[in-house]
C-alpha atoms as a PDB file:
ATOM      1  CA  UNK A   1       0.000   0.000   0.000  1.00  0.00           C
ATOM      2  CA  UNK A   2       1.361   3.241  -0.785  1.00  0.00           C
ATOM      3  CA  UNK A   3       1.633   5.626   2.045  1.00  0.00           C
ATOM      4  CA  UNK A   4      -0.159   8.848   0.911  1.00  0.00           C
ATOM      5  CA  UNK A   5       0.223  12.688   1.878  1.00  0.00           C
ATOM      6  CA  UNK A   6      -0.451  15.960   0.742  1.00  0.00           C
ATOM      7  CA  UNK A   7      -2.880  14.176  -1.901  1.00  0.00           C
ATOM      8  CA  UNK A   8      -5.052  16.962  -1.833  1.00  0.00           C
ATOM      9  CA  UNK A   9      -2.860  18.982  -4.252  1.00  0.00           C
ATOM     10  CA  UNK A  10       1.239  17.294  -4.441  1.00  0.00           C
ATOM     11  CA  UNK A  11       1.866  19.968  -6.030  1.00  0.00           C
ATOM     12  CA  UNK A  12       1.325  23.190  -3.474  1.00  0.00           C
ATOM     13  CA  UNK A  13       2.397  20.276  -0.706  1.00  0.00           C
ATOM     14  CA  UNK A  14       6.200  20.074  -2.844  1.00  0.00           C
ATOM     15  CA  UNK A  15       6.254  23.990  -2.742  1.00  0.00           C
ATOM     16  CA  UNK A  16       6.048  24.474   0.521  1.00  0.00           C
ATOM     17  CA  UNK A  17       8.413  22.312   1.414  1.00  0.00           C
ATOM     18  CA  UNK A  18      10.514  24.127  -0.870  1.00  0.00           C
ATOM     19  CA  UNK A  19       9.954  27.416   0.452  1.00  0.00           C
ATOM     20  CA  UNK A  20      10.768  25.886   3.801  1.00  0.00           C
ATOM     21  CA  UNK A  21      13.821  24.673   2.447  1.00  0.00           C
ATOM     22  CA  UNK A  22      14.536  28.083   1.221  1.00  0.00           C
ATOM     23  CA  UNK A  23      13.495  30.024   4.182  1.00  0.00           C
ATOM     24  CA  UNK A  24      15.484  27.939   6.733  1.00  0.00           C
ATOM     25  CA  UNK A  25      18.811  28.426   4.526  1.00  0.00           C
ATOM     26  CA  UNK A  26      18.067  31.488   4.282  1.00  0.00           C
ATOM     27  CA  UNK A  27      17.675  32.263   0.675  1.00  0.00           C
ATOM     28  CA  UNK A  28      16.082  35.531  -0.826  1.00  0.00           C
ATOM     29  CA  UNK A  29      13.010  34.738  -2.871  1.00  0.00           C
ATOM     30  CA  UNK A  30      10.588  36.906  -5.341  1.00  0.00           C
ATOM     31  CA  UNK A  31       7.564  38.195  -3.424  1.00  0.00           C
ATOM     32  CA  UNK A  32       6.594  39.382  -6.702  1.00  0.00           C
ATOM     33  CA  UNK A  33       6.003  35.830  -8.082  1.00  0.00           C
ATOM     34  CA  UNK A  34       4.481  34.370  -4.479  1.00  0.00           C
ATOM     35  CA  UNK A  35       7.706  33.323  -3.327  1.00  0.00           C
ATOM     36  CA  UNK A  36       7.907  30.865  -5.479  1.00  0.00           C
ATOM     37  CA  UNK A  37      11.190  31.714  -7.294  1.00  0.00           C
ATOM     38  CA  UNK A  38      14.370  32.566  -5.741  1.00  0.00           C
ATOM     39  CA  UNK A  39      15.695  36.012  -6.693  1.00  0.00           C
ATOM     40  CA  UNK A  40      19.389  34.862  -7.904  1.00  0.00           C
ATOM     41  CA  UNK A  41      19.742  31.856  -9.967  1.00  0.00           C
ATOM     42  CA  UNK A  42      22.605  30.329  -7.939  1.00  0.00           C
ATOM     43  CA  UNK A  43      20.302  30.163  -4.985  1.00  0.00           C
ATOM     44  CA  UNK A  44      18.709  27.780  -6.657  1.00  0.00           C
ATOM     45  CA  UNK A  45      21.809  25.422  -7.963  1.00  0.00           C
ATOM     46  CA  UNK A  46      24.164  22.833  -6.066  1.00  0.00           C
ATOM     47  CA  UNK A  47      26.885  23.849  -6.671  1.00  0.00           C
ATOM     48  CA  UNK A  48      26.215  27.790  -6.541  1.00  0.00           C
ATOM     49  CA  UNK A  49      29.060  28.336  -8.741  1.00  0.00           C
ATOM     50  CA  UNK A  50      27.590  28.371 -12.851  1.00  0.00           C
ATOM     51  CA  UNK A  51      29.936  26.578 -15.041  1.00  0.00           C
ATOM     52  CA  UNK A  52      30.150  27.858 -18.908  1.00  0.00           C
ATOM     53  CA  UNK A  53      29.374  25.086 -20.184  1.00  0.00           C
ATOM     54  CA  UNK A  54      26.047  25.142 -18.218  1.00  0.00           C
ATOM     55  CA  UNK A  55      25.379  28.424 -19.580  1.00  0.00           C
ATOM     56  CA  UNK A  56      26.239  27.473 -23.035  1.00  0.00           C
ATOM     57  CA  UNK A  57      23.913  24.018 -22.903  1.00  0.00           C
ATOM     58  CA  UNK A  58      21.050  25.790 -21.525  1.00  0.00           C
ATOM     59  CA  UNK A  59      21.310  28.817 -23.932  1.00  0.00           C
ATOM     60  CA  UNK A  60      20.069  26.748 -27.186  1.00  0.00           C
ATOM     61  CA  UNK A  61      16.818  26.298 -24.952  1.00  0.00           C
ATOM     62  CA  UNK A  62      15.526  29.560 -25.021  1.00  0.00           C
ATOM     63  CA  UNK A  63      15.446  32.166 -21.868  1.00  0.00           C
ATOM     64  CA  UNK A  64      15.267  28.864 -18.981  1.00  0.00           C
ATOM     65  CA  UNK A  65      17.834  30.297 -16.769  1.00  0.00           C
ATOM     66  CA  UNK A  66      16.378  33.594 -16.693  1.00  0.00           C
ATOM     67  CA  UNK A  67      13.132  32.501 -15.797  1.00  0.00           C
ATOM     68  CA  UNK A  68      12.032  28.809 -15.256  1.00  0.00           C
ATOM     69  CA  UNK A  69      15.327  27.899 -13.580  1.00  0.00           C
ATOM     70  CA  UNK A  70      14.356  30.039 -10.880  1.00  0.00           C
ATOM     71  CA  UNK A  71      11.686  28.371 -10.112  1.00  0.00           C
ATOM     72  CA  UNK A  72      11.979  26.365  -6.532  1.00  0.00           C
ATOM     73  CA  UNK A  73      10.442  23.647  -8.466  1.00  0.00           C
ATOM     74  CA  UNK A  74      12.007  23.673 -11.699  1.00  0.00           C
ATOM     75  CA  UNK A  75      12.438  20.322 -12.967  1.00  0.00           C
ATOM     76  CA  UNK A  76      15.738  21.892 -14.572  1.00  0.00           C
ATOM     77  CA  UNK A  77      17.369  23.009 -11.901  1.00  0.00           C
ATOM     78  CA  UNK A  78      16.539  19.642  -9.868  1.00  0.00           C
ATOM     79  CA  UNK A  79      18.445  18.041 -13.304  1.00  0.00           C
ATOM     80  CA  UNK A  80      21.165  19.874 -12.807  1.00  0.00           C
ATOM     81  CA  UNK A  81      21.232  19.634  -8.887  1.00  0.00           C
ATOM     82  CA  UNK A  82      20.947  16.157  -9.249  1.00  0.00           C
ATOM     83  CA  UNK A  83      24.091  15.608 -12.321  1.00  0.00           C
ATOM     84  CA  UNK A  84      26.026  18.189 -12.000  1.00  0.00           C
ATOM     85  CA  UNK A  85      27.820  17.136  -9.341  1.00  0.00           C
ATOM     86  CA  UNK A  86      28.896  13.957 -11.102  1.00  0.00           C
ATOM     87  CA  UNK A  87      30.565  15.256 -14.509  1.00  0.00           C
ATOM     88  CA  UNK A  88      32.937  17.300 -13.084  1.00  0.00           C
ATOM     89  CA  UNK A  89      35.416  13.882 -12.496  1.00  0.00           C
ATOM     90  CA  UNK A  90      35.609  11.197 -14.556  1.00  0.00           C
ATOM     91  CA  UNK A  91      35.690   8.870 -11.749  1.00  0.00           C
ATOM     92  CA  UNK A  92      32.711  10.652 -10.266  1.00  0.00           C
ATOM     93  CA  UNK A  93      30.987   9.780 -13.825  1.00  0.00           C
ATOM     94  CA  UNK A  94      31.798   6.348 -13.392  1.00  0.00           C
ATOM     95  CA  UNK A  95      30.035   6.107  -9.940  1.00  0.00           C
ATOM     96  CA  UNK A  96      26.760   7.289 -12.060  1.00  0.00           C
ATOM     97  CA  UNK A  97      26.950   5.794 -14.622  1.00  0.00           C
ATOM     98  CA  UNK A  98      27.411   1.832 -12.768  1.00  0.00           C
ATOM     99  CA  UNK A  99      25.064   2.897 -10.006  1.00  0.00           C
ATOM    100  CA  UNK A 100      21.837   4.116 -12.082  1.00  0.00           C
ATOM    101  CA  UNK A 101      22.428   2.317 -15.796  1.00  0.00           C
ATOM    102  CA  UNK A 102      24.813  -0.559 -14.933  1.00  0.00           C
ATOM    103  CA  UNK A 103      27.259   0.421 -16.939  1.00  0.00           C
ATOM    104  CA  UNK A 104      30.449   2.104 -17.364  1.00  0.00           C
ATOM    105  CA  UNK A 105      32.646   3.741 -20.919  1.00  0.00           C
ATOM    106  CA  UNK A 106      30.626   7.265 -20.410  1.00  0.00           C
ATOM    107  CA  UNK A 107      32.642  10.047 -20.947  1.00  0.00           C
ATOM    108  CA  UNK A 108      30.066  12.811 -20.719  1.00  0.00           C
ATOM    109  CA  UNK A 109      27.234  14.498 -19.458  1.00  0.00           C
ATOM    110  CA  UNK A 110      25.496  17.432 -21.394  1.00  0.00           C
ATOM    111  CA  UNK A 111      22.236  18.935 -21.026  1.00  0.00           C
ATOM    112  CA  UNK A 112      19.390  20.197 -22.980  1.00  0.00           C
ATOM    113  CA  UNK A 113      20.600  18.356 -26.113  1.00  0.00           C
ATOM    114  CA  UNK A 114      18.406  18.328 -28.920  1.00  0.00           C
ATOM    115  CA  UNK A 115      18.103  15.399 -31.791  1.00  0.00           C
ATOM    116  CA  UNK A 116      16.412  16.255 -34.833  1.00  0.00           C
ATOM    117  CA  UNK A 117      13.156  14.527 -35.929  1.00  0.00           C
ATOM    118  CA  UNK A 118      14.077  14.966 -39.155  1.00  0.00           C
ATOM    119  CA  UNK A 119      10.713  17.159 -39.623  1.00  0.00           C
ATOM    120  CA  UNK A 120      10.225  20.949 -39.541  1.00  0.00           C
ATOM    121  CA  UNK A 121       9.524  23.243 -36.571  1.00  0.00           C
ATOM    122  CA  UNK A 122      11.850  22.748 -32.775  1.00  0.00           C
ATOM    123  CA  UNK A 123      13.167  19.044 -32.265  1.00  0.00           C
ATOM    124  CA  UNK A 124      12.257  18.475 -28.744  1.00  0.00           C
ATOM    125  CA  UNK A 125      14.775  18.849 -26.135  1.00  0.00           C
ATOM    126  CA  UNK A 126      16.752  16.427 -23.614  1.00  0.00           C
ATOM    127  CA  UNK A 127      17.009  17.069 -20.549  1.00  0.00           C
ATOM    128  CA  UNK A 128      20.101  15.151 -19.988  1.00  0.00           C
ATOM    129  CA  UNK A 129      22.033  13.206 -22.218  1.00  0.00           C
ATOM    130  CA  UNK A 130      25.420  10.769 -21.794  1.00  0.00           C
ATOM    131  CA  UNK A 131      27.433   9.326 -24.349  1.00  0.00           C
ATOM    132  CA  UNK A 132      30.635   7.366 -24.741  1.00  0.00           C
ATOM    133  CA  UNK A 133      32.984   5.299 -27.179  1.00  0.00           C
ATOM    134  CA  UNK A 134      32.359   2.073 -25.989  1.00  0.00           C
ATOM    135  CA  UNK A 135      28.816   2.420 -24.226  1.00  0.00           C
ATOM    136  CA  UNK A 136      25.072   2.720 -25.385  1.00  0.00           C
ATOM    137  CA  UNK A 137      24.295   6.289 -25.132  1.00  0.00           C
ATOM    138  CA  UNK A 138      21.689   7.162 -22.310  1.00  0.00           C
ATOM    139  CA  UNK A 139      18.837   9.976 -22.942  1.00  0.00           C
ATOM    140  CA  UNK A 140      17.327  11.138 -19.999  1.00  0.00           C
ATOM    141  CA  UNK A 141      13.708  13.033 -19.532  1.00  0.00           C
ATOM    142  CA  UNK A 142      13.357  14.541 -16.098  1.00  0.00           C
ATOM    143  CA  UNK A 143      10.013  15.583 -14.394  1.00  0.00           C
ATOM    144  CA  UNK A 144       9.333  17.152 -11.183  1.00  0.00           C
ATOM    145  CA  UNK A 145       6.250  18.694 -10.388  1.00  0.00           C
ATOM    146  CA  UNK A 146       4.665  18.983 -13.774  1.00  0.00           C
ATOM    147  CA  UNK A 147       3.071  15.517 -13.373  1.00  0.00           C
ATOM    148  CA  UNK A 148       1.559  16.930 -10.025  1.00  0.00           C
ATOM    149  CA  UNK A 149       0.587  20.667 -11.708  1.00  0.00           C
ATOM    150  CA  UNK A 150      -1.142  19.751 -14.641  1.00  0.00           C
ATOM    151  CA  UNK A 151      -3.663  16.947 -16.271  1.00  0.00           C
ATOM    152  CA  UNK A 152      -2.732  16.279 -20.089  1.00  0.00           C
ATOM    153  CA  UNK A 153      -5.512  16.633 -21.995  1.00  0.00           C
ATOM    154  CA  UNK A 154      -6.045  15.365 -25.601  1.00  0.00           C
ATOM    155  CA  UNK A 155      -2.294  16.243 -26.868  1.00  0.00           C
ATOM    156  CA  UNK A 156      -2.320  18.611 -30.806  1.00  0.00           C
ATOM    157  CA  UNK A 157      -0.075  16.784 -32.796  1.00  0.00           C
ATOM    158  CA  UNK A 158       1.483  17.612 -35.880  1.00  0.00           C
ATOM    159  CA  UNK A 159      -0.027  16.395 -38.911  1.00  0.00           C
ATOM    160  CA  UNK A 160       3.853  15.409 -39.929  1.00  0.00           C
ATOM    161  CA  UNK A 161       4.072  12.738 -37.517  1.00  0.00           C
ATOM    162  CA  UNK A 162       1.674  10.576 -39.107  1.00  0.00           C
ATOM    163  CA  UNK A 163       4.109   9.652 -42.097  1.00  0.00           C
ATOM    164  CA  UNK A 164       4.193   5.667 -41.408  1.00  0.00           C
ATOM    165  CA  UNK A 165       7.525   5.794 -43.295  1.00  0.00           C
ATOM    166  CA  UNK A 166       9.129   8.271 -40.992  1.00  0.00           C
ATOM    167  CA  UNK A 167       8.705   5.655 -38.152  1.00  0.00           C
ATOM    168  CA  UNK A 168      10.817   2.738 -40.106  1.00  0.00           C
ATOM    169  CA  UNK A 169      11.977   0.389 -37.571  1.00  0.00           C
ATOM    170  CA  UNK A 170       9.456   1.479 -35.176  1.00  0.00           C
ATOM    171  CA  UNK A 171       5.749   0.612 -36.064  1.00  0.00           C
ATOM    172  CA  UNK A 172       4.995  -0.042 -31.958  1.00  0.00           C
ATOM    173  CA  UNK A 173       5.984   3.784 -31.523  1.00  0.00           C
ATOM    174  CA  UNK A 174       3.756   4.559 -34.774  1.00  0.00           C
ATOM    175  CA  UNK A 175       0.866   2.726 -33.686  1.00  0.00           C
ATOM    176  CA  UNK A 176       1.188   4.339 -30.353  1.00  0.00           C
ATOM    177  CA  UNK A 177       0.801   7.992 -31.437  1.00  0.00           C
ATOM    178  CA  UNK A 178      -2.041   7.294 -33.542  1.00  0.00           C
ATOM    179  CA  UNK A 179      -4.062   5.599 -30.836  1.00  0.00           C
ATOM    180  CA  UNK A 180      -3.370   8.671 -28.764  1.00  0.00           C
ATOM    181  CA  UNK A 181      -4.168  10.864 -31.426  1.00  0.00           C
ATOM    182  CA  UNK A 182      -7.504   9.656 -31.847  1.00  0.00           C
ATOM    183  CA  UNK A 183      -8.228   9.278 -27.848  1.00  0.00           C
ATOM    184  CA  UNK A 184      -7.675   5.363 -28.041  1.00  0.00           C
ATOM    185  CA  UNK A 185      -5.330   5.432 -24.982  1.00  0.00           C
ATOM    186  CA  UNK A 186      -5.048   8.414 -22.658  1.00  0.00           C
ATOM    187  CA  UNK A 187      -2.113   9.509 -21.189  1.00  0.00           C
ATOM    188  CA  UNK A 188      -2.853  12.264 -18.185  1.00  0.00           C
ATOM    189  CA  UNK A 189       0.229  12.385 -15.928  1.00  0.00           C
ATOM    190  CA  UNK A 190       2.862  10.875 -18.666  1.00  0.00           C
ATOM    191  CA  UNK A 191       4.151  12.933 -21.748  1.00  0.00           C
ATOM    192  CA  UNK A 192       3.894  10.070 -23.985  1.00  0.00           C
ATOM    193  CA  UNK A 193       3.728  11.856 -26.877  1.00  0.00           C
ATOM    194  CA  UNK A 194       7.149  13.845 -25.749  1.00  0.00           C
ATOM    195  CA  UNK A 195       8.714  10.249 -25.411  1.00  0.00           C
ATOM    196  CA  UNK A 196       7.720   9.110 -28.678  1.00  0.00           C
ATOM    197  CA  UNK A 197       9.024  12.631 -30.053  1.00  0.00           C
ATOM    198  CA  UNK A 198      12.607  11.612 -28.139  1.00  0.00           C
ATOM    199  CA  UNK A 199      12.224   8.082 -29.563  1.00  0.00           C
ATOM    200  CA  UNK A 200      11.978   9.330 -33.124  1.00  0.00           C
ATOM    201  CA  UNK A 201      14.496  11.917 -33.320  1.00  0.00           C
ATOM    202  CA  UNK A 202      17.019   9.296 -31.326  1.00  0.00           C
ATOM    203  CA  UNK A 203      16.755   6.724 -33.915  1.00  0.00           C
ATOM    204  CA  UNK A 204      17.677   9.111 -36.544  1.00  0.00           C
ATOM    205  CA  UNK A 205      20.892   9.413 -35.061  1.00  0.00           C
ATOM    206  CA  UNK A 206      21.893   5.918 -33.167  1.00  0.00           C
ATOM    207  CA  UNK A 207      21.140   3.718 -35.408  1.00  0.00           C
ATOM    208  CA  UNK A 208      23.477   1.001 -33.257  1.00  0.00           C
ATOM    209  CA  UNK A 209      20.597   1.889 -30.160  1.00  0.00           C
ATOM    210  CA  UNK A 210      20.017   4.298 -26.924  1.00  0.00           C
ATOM    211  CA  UNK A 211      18.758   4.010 -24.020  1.00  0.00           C
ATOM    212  CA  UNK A 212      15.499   5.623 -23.160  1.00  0.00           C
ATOM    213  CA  UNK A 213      15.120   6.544 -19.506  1.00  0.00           C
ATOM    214  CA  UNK A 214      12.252   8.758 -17.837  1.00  0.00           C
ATOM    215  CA  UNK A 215      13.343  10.203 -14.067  1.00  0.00           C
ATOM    216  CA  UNK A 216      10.456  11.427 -12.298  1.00  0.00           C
ATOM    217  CA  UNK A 217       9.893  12.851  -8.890  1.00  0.00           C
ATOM    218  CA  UNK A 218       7.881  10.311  -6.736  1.00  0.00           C
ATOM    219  CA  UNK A 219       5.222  12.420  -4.331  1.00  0.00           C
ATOM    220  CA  UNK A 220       3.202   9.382  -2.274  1.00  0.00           C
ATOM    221  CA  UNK A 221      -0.252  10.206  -3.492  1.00  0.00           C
ATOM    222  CA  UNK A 222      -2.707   9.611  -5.955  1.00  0.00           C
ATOM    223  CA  UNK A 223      -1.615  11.298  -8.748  1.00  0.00           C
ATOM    224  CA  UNK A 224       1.606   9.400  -8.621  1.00  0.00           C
ATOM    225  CA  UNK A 225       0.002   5.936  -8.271  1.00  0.00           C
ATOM    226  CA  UNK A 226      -1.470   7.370 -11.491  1.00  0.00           C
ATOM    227  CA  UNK A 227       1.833   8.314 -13.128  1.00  0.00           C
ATOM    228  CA  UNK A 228       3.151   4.522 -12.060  1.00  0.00           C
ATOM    229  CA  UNK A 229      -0.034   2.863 -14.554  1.00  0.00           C
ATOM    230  CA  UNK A 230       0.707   4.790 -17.399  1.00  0.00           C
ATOM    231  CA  UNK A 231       4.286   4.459 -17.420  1.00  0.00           C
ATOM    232  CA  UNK A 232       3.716   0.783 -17.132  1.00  0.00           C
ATOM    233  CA  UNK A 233       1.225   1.293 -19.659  1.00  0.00           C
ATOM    234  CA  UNK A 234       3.884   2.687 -22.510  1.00  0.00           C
ATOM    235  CA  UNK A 235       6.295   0.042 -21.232  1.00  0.00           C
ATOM    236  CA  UNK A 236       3.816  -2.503 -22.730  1.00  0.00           C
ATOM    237  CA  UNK A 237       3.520  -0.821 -25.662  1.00  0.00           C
ATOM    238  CA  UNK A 238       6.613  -0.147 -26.404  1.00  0.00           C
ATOM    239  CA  UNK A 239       8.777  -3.618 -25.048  1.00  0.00           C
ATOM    240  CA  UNK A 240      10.815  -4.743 -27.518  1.00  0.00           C
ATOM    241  CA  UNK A 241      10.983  -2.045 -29.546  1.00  0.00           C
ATOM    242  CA  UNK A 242      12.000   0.609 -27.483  1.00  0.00           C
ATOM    243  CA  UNK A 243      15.114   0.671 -24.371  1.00  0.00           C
ATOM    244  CA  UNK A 244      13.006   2.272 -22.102  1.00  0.00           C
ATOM    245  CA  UNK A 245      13.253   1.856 -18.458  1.00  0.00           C
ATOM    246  CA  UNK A 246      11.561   4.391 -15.631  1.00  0.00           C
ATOM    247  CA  UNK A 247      13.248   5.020 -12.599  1.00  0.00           C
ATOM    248  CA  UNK A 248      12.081   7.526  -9.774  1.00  0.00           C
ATOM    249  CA  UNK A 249      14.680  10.427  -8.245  1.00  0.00           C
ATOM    250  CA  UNK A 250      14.225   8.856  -4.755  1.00  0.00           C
ATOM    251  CA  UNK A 251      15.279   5.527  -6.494  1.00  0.00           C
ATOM    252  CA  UNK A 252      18.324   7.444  -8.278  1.00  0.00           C
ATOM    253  CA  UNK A 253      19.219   8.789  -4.835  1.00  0.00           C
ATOM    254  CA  UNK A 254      18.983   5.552  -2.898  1.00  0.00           C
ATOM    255  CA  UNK A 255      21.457   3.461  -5.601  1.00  0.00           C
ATOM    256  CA  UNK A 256      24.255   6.705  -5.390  1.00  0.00           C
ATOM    257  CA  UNK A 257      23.840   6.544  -1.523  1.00  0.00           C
ATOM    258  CA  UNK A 258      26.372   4.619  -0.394  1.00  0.00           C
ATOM    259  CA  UNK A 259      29.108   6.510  -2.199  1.00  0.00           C
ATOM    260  CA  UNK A 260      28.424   9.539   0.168  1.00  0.00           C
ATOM    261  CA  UNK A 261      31.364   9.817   1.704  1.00  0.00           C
ATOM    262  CA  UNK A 262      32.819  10.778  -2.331  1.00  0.00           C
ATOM    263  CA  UNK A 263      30.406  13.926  -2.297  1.00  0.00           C
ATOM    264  CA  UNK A 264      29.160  14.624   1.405  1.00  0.00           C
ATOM    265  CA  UNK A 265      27.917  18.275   0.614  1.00  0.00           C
ATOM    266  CA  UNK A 266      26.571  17.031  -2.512  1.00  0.00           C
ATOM    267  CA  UNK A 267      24.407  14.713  -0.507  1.00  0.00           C
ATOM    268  CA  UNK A 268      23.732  16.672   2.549  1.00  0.00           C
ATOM    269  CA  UNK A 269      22.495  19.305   0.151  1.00  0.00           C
ATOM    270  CA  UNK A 270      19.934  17.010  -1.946  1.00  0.00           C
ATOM    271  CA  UNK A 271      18.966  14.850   1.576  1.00  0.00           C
ATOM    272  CA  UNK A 272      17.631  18.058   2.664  1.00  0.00           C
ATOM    273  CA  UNK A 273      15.987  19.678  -0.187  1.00  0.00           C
ATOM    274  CA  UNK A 274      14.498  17.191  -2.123  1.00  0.00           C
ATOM    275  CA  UNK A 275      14.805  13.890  -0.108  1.00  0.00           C
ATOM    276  CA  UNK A 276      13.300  14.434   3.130  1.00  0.00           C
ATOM    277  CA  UNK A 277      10.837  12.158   4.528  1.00  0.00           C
ATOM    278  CA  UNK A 278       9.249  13.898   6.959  1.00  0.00           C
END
């Protein structure tokens, strides 16, 4: 039985605890955006210190560190709380890389990388991507809140999608999108549609395979047990065709913890912001 709280509305139950978080540091936030954003970007990042090639990854995705970033709960700051960290060494990479995937040959970590559809218009976005000579590249989609904030309703798709051709190799994925296009299957909590998007453009480019992975925030409640079906739900679907695999931050957190002593600010910092139980 899952132990439920805050089911009412995750969502506002996750803020606070953020603002608490923020408050008892102390940390300035916006009063002019309910205190819901923190005031200086690097209030909001582990470390504090903003590397250039942060900068430079986030830049291609528009204005995010100037305004979603600063969010308290920004899914992309969380990301980059959560990987930072580990890219800076290549041991440290190593540690990640065997403790969440199993494997090891990654050399990098980038975020926000983008891999073309092959179709008109933005190719959707990753939030964090590793690659490697001698290792199956890993593409990462990380949620937060936004499972918790808002229902999916009946998703607009492109009329370009529905090429069968363009989805060679990949008539599961194909056959997917259509049934959600015409409100076969229903996806409320999940961006399905985004993962298909991912799957596409990926294929274009890794022919040899990837590795799919979604890393959501798991809030005991409902909405989560929710999340859960329908990611089990697209796992069906999908098996066989594409590497998918779902894991939750609090299960990301548990498999790094017993290399603590490597980064003990790193996980003092994340314990208390994101990982509390209480």
């Amino acid at each position: 039985m899952r132990r439920e709280f805050g089911k009412n509305d995750p969502f506002k139950f996750i803020l606070s605890k953020q603002q608490a978080w923020a408050m008892n540091n102390p940390i300035s936030l916006d009063g002019s955006r309910n205190n819901a954003y923190v005031k200086e970007l690097k209030d909001n990042l582990f470390p504090p210190r903003i590397s250039q090639d942060l900068v430079k990854e986030f830049s291609t995705g528009g204005h995010e560190m100037k305004k979603h970033m600063l969010a308290l709960h920004s899914s992309s700051a969380l990301a980059v709380n959560f990987f930072e960290t580990w890219r800076t060494d290549p041991g440290l990479l190593d540690i990640l890389a065997n403790s969440l995937f199993n494997e090891s040959g990654f050399q990098s970590i980038h975020f926000e990388t983008s891999y073309p559809t092959g179709l008109l218009g933005t190719a959707p976005h990753l939030d964090i991507f590793l690659t490697g000579e001698n290792a199956k590249p890993v593409a990462i989609e990380a949620k937060y809140t936004e499972p918790y904030s808002k229902v999916i309703s009946r998703p607009k798709i492109a009329k370009s999608y529905f090429k069968e051709a363009l989805w060679a190799g990949l008539p599961k994925s194909y056959s997917l999108l259509t049934r959600i296009h015409e409100g076969e299957l229903v996806f409320q909590r999940l961006d399905a549609v985004q993962l298909l998007k991912h799957t596409l453009g990926l294929s274009k480019h890794f022919m040899a395979g990837f590795r799919l992975f979604l890393l959501w925030y798991d809030f005991p409640s409902e909405v989560a047990s929710k999340m859960e079906k329908e990611i089990e739900v697209f796992i069906n679907e999908t098996r066989d065709e594409i590497d998918f695999q779902s894991l939750s931050y609090q299960e990301a957190f548990l498999c790094l913890h017993e290399h603590r002593s490597v980064c003990p600010d790193y996980f003092a910092y994340m314990q208390e912001r994101y990982f509390m139980t209480d």
